[in-house]
Structures are given as C-alpha cells and as structure tokens.
C-alpha atoms as a PDB file:
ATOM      1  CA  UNK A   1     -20.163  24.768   4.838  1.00  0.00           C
ATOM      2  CA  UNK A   2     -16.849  22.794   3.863  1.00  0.00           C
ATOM      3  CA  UNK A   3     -19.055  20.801   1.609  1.00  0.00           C
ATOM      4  CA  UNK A   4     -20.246  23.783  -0.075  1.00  0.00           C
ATOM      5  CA  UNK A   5     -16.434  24.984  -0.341  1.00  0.00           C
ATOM      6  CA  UNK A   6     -15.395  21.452  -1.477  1.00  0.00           C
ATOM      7  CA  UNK A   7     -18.014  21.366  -3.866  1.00  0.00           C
ATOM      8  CA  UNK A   8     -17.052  24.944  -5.176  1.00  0.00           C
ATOM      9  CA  UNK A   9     -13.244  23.719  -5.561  1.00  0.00           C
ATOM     10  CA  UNK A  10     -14.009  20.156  -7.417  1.00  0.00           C
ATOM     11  CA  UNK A  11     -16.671  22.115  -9.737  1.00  0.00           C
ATOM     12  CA  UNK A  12     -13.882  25.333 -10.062  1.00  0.00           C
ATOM     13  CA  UNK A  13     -10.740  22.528 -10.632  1.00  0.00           C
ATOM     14  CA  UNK A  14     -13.334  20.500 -13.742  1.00  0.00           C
ATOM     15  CA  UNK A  15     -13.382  23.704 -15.773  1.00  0.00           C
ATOM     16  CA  UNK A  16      -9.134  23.735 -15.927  1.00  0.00           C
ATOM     17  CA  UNK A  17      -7.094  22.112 -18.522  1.00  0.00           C
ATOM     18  CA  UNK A  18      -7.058  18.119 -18.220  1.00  0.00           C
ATOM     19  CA  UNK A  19      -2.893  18.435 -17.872  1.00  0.00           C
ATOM     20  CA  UNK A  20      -3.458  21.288 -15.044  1.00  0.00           C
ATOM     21  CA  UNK A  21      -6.551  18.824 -13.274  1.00  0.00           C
ATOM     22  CA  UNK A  22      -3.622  16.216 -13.067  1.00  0.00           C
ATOM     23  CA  UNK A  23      -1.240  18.675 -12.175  1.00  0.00           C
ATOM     24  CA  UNK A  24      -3.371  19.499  -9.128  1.00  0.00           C
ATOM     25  CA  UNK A  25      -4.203  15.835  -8.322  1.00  0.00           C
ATOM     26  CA  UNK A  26      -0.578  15.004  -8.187  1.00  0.00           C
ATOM     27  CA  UNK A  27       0.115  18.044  -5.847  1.00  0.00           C
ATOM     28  CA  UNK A  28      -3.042  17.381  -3.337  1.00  0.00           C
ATOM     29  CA  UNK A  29      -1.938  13.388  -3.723  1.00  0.00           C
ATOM     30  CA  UNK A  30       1.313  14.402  -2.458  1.00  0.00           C
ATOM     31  CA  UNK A  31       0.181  16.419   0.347  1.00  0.00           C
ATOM     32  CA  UNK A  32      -1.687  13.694   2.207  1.00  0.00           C
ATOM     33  CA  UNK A  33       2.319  12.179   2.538  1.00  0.00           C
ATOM     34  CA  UNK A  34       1.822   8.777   1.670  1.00  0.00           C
ATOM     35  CA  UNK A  35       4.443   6.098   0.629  1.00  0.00           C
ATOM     36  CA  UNK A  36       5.575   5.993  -2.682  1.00  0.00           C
ATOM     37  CA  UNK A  37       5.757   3.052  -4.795  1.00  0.00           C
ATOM     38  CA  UNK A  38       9.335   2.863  -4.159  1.00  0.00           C
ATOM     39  CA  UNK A  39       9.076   3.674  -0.117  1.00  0.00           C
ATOM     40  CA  UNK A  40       7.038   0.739  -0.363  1.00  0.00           C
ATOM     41  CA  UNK A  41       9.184  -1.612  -2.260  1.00  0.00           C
ATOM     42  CA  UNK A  42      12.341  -0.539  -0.175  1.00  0.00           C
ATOM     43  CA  UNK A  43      10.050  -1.785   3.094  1.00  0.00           C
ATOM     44  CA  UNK A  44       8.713  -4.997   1.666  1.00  0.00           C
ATOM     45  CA  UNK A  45      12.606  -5.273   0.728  1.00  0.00           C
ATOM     46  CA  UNK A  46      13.899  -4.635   3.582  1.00  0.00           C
ATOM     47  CA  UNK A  47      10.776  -6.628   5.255  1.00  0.00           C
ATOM     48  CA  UNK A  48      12.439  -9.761   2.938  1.00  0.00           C
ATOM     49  CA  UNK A  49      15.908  -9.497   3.755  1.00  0.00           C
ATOM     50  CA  UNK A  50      14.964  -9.339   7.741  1.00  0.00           C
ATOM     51  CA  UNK A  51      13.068 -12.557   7.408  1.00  0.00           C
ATOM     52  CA  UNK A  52      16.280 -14.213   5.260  1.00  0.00           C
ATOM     53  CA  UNK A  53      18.532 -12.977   7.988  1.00  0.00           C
ATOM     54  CA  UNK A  54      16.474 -14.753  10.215  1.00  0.00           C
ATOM     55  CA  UNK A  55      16.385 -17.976   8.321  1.00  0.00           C
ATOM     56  CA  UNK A  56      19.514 -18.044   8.130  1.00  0.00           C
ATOM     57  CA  UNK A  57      20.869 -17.855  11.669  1.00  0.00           C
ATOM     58  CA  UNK A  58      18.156 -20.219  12.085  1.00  0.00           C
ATOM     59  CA  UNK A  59      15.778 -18.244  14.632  1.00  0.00           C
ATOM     60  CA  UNK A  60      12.361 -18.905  12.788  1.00  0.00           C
ATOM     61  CA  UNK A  61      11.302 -22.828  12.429  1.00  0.00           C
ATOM     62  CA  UNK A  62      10.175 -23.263   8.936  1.00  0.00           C
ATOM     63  CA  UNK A  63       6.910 -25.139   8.043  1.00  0.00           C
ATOM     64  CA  UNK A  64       5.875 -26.694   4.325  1.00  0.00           C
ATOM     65  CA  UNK A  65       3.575 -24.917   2.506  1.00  0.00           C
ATOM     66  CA  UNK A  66       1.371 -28.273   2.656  1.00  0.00           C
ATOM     67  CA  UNK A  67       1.648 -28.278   6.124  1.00  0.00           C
ATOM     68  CA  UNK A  68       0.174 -24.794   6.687  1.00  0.00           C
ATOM     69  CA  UNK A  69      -2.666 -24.866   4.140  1.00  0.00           C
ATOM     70  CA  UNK A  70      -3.893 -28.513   4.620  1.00  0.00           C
ATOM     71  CA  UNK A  71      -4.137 -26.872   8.879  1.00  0.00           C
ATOM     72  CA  UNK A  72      -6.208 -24.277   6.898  1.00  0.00           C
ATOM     73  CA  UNK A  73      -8.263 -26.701   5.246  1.00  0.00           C
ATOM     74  CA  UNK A  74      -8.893 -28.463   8.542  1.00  0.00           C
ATOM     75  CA  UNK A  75      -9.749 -25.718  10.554  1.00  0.00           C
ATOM     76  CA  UNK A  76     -12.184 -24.058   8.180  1.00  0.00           C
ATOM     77  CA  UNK A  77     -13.572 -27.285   6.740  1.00  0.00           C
ATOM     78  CA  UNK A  78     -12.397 -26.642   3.053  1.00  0.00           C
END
C-alpha cells in the first residue's frame, strides 16, 4: 500500500512546475535533518583544530607519511 501511495505522490509531484518539484525536494531534503554543508565543515573544522591542539601539547606521536604508506605497502604486498 505505501508503495502505491508513494508511487501516487512521485507521479502527482512530476506533473508540478520544475521550480515547485525543487521547491518540494528541498523541503522533504530538509525534513530527513541531515548536516548541512556548513554543519559539516564546522565539524571537520573543529575535528582539525582538536588534532592541532593535540600536536601541539605534544600528546599524539607523529609518523612520516613514508613511514605509514611504505607499512601499507608491506602489509598488503603493493
């Protein structure tokens, strides 16, 4: 039955206006309550400046890029 109703919706929603169809896509988009673009920069941001902080008072060991990716290499034969 809710496939039927979906169905009835999507084929009701194609016969509107294109600027009305985005209209509603923004509006059911926004409804699901995702992140934003900018929710997710502020994060990754704030994701950056955590792991600076942390350099910085010296609480992570740092490793060369080399280092990491020839261990790759090694363990996956590549």
């Amino acid at each position: 039955m809710t496939t039927m109703i979906g169905q009835k919706v999507f084929d009701d929603a194609l016969s509107l206006p294109a600027d009305v169809r985005v209209s509603l896509i923004e509006k059911l988009i926004n409804s699901l309550n995702l992140p934003t673009q900018a929710e997710i920069n502020r994060l990754w941001a704030a994701e950056a400046e955590g792991r600076i902080a942390q350099i910085d008072a010296g609480e992570v060991k740092l490793i060369p890029g080399e280092k990491v990716f020839s261990a790759i290499r090694k363990k996956y034969r590549r």
